[in-house]
PDB file of N, CA and C in Angstrom:
ATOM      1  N   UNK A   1       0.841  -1.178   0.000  1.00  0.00           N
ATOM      2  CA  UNK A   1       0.000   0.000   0.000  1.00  0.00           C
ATOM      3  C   UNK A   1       0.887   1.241   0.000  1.00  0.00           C
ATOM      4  N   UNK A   2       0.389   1.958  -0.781  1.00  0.00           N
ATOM      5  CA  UNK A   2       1.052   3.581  -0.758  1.00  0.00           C
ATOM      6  C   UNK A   2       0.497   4.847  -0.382  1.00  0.00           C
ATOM      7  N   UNK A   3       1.062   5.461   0.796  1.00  0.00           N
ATOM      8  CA  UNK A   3       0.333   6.853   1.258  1.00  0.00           C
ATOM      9  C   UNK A   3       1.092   8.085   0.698  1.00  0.00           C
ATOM     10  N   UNK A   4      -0.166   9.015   0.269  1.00  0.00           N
ATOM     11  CA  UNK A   4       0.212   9.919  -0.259  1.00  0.00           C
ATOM     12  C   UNK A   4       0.017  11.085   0.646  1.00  0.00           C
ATOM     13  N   UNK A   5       1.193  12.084   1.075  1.00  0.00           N
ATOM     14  CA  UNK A   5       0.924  12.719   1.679  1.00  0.00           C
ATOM     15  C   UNK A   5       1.365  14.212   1.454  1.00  0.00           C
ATOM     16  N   UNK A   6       0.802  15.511   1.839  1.00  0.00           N
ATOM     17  CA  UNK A   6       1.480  16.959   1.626  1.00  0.00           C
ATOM     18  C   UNK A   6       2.545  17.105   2.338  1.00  0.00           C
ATOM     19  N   UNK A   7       3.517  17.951   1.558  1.00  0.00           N
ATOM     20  CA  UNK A   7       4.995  18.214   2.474  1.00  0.00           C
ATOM     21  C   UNK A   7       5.104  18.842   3.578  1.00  0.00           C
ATOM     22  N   UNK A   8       3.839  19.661   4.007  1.00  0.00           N
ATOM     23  CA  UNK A   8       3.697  19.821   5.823  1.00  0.00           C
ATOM     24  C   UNK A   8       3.163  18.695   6.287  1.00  0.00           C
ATOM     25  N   UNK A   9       2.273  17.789   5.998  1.00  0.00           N
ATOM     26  CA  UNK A   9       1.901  16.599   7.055  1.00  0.00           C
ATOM     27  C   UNK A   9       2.524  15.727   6.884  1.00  0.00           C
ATOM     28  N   UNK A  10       3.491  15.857   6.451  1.00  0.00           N
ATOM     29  CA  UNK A  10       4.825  14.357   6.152  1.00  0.00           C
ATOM     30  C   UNK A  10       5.826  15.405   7.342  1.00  0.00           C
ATOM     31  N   UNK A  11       6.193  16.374   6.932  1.00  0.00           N
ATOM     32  CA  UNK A  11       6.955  17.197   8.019  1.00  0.00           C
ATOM     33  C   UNK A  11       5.838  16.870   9.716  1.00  0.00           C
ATOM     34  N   UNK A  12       4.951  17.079   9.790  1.00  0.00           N
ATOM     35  CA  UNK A  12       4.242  16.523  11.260  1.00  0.00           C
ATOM     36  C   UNK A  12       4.110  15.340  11.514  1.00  0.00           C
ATOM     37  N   UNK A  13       4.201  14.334  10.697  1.00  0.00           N
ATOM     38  CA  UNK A  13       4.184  13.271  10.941  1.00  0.00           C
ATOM     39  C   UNK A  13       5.273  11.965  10.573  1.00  0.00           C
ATOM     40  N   UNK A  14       6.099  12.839  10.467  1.00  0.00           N
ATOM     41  CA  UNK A  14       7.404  11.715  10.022  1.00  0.00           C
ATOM     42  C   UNK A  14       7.606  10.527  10.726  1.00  0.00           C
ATOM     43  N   UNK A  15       7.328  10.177  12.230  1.00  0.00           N
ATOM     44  CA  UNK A  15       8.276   9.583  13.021  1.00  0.00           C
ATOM     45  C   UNK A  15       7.134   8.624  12.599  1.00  0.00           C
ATOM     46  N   UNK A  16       6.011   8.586  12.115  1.00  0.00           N
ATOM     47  CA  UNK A  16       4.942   7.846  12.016  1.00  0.00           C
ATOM     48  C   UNK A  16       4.788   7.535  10.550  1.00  0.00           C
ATOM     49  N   UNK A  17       5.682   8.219   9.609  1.00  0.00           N
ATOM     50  CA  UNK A  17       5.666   7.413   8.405  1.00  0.00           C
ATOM     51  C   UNK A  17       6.758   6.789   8.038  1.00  0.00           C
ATOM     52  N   UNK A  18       8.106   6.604   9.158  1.00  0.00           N
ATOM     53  CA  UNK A  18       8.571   5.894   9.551  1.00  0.00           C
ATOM     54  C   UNK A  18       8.067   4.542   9.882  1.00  0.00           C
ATOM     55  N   UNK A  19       7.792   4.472  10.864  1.00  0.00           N
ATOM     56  CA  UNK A  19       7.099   3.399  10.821  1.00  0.00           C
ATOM     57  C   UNK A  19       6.452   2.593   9.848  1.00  0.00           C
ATOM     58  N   UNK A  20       5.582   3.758   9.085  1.00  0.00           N
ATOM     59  CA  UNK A  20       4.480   2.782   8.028  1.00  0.00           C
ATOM     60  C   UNK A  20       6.063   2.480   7.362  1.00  0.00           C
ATOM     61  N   UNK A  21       6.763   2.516   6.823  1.00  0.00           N
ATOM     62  CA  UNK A  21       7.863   2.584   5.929  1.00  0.00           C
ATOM     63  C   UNK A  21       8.733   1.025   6.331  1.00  0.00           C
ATOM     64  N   UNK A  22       9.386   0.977   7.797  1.00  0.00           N
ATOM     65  CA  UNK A  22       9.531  -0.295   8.257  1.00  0.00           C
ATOM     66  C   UNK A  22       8.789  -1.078   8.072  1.00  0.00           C
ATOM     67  N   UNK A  23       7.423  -1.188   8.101  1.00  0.00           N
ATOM     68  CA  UNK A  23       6.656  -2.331   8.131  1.00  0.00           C
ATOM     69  C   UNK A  23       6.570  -2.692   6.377  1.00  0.00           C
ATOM     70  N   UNK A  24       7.043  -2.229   5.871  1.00  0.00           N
ATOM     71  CA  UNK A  24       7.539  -2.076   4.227  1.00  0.00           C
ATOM     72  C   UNK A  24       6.415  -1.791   2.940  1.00  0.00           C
ATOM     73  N   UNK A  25       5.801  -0.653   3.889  1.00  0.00           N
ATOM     74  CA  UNK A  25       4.822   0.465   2.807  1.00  0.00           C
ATOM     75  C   UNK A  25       5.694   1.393   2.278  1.00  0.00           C
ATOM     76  N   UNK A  26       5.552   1.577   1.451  1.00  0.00           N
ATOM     77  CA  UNK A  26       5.970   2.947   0.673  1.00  0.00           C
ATOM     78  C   UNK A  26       5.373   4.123   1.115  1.00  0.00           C
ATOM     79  N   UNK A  27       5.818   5.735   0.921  1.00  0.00           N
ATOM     80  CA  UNK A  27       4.905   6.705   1.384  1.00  0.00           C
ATOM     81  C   UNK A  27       5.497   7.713   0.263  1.00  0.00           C
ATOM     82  N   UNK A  28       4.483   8.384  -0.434  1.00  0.00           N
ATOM     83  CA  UNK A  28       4.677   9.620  -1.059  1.00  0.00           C
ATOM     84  C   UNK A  28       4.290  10.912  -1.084  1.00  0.00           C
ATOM     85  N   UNK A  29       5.677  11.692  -0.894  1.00  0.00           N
ATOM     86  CA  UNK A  29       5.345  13.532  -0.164  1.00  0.00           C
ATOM     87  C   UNK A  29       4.683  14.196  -1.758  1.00  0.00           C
ATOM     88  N   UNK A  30       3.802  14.345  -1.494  1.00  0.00           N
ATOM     89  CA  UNK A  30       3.404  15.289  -2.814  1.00  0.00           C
ATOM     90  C   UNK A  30       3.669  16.754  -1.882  1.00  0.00           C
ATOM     91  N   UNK A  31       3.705  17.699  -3.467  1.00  0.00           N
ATOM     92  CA  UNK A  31       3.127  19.450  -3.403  1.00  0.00           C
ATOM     93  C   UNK A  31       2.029  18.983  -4.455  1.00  0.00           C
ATOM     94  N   UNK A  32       1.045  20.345  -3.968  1.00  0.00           N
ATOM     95  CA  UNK A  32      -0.167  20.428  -4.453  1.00  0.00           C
ATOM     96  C   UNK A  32      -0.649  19.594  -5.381  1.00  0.00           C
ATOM     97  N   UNK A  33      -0.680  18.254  -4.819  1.00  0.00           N
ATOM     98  CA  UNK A  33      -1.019  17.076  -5.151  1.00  0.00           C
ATOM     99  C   UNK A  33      -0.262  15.939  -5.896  1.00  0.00           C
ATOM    100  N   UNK A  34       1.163  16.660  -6.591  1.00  0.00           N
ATOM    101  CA  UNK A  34       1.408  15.717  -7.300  1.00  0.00           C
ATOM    102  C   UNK A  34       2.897  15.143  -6.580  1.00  0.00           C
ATOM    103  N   UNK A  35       3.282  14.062  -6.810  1.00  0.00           N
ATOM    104  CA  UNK A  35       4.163  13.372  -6.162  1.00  0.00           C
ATOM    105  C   UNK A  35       5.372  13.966  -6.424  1.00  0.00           C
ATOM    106  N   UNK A  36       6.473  13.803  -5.302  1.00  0.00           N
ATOM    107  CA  UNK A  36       7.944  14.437  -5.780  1.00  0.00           C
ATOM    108  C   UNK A  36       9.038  13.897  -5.270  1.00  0.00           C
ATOM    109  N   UNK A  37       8.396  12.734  -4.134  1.00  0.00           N
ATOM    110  CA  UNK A  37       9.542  12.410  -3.418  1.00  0.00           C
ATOM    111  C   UNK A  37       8.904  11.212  -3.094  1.00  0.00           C
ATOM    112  N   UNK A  38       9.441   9.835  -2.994  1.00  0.00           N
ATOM    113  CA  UNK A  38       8.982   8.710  -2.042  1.00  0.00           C
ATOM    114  C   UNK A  38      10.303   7.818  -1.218  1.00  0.00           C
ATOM    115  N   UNK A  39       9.085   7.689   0.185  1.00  0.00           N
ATOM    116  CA  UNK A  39       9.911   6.895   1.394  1.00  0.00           C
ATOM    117  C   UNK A  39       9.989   5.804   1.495  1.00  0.00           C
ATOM    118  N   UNK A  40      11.012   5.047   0.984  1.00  0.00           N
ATOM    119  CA  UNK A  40      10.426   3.469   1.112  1.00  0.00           C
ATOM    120  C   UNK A  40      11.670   2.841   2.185  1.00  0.00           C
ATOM    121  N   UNK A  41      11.376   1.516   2.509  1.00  0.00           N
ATOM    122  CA  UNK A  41      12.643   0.858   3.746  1.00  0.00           C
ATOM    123  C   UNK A  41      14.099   0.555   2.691  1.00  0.00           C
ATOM    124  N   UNK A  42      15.224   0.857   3.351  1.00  0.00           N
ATOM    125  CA  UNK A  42      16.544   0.253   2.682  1.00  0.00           C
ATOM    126  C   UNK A  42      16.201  -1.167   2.752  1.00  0.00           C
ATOM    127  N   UNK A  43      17.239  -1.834   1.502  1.00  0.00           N
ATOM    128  CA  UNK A  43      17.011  -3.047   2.164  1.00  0.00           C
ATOM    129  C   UNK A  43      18.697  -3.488   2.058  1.00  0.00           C
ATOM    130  N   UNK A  44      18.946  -4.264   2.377  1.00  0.00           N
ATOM    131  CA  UNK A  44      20.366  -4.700   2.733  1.00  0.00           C
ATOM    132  C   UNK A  44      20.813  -5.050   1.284  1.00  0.00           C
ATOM    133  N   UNK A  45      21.814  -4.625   0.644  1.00  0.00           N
ATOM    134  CA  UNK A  45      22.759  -5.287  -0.334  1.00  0.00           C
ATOM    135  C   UNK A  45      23.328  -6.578  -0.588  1.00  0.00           C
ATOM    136  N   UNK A  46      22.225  -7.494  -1.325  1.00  0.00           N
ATOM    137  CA  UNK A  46      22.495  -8.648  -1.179  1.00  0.00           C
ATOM    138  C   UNK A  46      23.216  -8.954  -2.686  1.00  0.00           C
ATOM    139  N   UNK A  47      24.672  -9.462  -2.172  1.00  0.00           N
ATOM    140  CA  UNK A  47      25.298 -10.258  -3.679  1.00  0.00           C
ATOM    141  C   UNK A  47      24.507 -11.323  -4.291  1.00  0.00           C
ATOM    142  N   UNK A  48      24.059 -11.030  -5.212  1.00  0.00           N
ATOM    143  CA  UNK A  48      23.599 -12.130  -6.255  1.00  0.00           C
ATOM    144  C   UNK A  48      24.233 -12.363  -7.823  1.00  0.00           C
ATOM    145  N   UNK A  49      24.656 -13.540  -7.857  1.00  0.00           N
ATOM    146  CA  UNK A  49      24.953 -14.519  -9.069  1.00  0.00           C
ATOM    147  C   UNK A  49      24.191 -14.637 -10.225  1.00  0.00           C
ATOM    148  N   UNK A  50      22.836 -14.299  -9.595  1.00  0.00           N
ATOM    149  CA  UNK A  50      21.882 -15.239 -10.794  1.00  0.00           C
ATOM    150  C   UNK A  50      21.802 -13.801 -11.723  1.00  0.00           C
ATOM    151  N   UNK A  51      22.176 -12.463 -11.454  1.00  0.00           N
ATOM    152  CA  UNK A  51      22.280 -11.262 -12.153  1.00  0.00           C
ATOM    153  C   UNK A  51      23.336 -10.476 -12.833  1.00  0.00           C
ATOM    154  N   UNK A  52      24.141 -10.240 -13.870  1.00  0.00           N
ATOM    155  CA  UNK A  52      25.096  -9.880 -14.124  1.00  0.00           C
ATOM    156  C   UNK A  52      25.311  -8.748 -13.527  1.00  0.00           C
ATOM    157  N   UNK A  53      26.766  -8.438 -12.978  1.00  0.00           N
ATOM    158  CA  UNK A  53      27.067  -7.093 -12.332  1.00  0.00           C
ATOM    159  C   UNK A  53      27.331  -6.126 -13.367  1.00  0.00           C
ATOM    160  N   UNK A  54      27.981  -6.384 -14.652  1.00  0.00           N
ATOM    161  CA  UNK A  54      27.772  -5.275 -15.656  1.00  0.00           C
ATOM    162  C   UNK A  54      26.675  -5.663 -16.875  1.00  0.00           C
ATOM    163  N   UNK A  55      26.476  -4.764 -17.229  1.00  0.00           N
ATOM    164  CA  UNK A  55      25.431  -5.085 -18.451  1.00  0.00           C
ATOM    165  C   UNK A  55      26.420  -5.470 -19.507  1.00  0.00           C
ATOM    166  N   UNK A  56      25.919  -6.651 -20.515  1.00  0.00           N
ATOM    167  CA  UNK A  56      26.757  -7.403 -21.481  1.00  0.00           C
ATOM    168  C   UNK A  56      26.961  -8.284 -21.042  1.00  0.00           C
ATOM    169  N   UNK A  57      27.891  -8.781 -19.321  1.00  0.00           N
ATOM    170  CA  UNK A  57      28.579  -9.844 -19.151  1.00  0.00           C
ATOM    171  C   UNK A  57      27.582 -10.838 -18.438  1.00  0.00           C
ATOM    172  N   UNK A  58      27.676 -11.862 -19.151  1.00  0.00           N
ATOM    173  CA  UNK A  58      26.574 -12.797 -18.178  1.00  0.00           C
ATOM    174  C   UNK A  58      26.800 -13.273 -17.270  1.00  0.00           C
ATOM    175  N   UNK A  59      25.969 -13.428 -16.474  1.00  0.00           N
ATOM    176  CA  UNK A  59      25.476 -13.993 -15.231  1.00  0.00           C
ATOM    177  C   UNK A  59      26.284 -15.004 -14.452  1.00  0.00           C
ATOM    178  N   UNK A  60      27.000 -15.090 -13.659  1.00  0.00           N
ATOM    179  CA  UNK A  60      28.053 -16.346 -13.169  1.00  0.00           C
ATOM    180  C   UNK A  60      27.502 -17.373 -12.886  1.00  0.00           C
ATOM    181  N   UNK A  61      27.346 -18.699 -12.820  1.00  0.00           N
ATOM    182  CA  UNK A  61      26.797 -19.624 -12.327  1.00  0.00           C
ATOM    183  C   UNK A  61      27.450 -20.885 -11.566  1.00  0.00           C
ATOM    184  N   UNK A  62      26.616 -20.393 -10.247  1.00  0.00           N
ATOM    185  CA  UNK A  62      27.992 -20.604  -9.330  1.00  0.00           C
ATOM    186  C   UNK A  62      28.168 -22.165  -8.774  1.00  0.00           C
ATOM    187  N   UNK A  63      27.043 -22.644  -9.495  1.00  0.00           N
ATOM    188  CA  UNK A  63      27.513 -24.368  -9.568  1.00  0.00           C
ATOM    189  C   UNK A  63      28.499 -24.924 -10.358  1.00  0.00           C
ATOM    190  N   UNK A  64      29.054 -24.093 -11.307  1.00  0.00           N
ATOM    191  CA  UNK A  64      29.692 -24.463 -12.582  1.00  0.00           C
ATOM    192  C   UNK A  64      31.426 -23.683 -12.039  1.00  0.00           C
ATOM    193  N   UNK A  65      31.055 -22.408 -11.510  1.00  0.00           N
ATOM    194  CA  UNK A  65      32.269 -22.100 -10.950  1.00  0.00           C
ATOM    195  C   UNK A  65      32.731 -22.484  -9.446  1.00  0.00           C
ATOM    196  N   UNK A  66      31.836 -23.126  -8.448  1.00  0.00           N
ATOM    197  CA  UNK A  66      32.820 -23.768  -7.690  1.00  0.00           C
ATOM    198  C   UNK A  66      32.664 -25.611  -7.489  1.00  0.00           C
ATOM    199  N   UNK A  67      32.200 -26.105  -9.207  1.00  0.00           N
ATOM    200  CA  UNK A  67      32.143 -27.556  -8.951  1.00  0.00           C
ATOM    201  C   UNK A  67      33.472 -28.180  -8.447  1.00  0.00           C
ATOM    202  N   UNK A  68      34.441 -27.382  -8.831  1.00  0.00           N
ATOM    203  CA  UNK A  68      36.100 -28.303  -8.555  1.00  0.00           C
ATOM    204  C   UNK A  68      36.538 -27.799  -6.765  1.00  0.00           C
ATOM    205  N   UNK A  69      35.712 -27.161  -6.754  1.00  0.00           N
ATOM    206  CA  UNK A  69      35.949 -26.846  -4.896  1.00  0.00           C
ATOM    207  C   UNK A  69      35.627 -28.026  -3.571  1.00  0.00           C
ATOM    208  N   UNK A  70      36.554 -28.599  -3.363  1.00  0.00           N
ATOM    209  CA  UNK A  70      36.331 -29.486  -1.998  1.00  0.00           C
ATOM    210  C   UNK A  70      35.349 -28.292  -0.926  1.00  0.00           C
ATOM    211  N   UNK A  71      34.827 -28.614   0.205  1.00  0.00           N
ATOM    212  CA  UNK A  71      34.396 -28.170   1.383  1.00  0.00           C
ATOM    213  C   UNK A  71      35.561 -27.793   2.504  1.00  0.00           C
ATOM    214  N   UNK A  72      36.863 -28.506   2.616  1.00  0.00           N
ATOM    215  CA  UNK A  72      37.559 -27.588   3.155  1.00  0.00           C
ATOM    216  C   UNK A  72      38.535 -26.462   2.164  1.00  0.00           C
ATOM    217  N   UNK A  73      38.410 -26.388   1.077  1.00  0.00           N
ATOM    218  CA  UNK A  73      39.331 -25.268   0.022  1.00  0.00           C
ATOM    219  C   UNK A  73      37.849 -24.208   0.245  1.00  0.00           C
ATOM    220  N   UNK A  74      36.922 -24.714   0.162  1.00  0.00           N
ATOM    221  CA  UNK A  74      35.975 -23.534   0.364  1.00  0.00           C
ATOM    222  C   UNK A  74      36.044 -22.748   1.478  1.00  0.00           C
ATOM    223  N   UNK A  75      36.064 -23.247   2.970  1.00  0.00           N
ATOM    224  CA  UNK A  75      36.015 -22.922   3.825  1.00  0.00           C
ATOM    225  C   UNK A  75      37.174 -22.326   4.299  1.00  0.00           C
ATOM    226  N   UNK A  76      38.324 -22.545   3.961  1.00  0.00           N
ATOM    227  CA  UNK A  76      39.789 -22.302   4.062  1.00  0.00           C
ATOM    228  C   UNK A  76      39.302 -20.614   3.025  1.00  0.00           C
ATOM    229  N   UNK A  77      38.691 -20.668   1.955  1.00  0.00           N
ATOM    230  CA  UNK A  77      39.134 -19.327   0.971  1.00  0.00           C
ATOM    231  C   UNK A  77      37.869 -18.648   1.956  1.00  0.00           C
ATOM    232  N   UNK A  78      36.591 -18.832   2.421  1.00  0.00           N
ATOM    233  CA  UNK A  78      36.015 -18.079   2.819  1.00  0.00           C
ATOM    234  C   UNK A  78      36.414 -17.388   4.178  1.00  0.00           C
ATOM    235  N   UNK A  79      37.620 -17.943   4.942  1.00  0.00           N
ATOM    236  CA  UNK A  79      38.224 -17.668   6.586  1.00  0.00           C
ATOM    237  C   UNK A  79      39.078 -16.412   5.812  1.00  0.00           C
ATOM    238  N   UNK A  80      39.689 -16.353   4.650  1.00  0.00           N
ATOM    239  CA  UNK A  80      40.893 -15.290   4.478  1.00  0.00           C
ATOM    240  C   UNK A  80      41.847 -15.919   4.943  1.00  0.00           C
ATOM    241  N   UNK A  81      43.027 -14.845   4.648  1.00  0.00           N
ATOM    242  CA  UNK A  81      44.108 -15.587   5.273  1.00  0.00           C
ATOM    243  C   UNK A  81      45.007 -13.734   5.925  1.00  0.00           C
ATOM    244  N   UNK A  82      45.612 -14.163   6.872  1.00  0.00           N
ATOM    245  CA  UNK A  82      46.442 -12.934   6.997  1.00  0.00           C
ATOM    246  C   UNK A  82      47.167 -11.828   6.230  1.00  0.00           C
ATOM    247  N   UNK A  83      46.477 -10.588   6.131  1.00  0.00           N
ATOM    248  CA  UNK A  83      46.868  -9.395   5.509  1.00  0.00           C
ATOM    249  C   UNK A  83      46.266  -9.494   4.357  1.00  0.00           C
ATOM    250  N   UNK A  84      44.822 -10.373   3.767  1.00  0.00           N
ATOM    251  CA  UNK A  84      44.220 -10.385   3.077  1.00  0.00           C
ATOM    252  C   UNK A  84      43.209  -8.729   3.036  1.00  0.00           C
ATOM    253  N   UNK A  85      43.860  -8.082   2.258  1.00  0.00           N
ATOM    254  CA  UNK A  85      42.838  -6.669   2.254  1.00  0.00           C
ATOM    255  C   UNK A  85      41.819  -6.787   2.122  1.00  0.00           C
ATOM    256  N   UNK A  86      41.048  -7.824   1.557  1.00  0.00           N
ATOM    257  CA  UNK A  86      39.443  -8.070   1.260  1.00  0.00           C
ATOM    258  C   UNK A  86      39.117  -8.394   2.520  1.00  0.00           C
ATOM    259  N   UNK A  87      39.568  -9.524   3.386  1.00  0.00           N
ATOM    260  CA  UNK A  87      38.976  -9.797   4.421  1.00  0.00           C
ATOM    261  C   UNK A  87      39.151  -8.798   5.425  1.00  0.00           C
ATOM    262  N   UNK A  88      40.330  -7.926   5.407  1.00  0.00           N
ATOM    263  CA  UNK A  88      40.503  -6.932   6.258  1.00  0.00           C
ATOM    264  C   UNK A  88      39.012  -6.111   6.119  1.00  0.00           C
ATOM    265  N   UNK A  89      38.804  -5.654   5.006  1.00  0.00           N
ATOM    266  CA  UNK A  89      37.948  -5.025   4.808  1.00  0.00           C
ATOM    267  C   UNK A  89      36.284  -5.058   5.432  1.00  0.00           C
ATOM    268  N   UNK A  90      36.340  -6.598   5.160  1.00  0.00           N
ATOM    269  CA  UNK A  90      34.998  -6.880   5.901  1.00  0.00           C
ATOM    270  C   UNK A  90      34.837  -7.580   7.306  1.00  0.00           C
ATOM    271  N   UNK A  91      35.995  -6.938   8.002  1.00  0.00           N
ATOM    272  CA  UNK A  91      35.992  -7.266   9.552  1.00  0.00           C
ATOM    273  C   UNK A  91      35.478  -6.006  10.105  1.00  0.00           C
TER     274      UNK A  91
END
């Protein structure tokens, strides 16, 4: 569902279209009626495979790229290893 609202009663009522917004409604600030801005929830940045990251290059498919992977070479590349800048990164 989507609420449409004027840019003073979105200004009085923000902390409450917050809310509608978490519960994962959309909300839109119109001026004199017509829409100009909408509030919707972030959602977390999820890596996906099944979508190419540039346009042109297709899609990875990640049964095909880690069929030659044992369960400990996986688990060993997903730990990092010391002074790994990637993993640094996401500590």
């Amino acid at each position: 569902m989507t609420a449409m609202l004027n840019v003073q009663e979105a200004k009085t009522r923000l902390s409450e279209l917050l809310r509608l917004v978490e519960r994962g409604e959309d909300v839109v600030i119109a001026r004199a009626g017509k829409g100009i801005a909408r509030l919707q929830a972030i959602e977390p940045v999820a890596r996906r495979f099944d979508k190419p990251l540039l346009p042109g290059i297709p899609a990875a498919d990640d049964a095909l790229v880690l069929s030659g992977v044992d369960s400990a070479e996986l688990a060993a590349w997903e730990q990092g290893h010391p002074g790994d800048p990637l993993g640094e990164a996401l500590r």
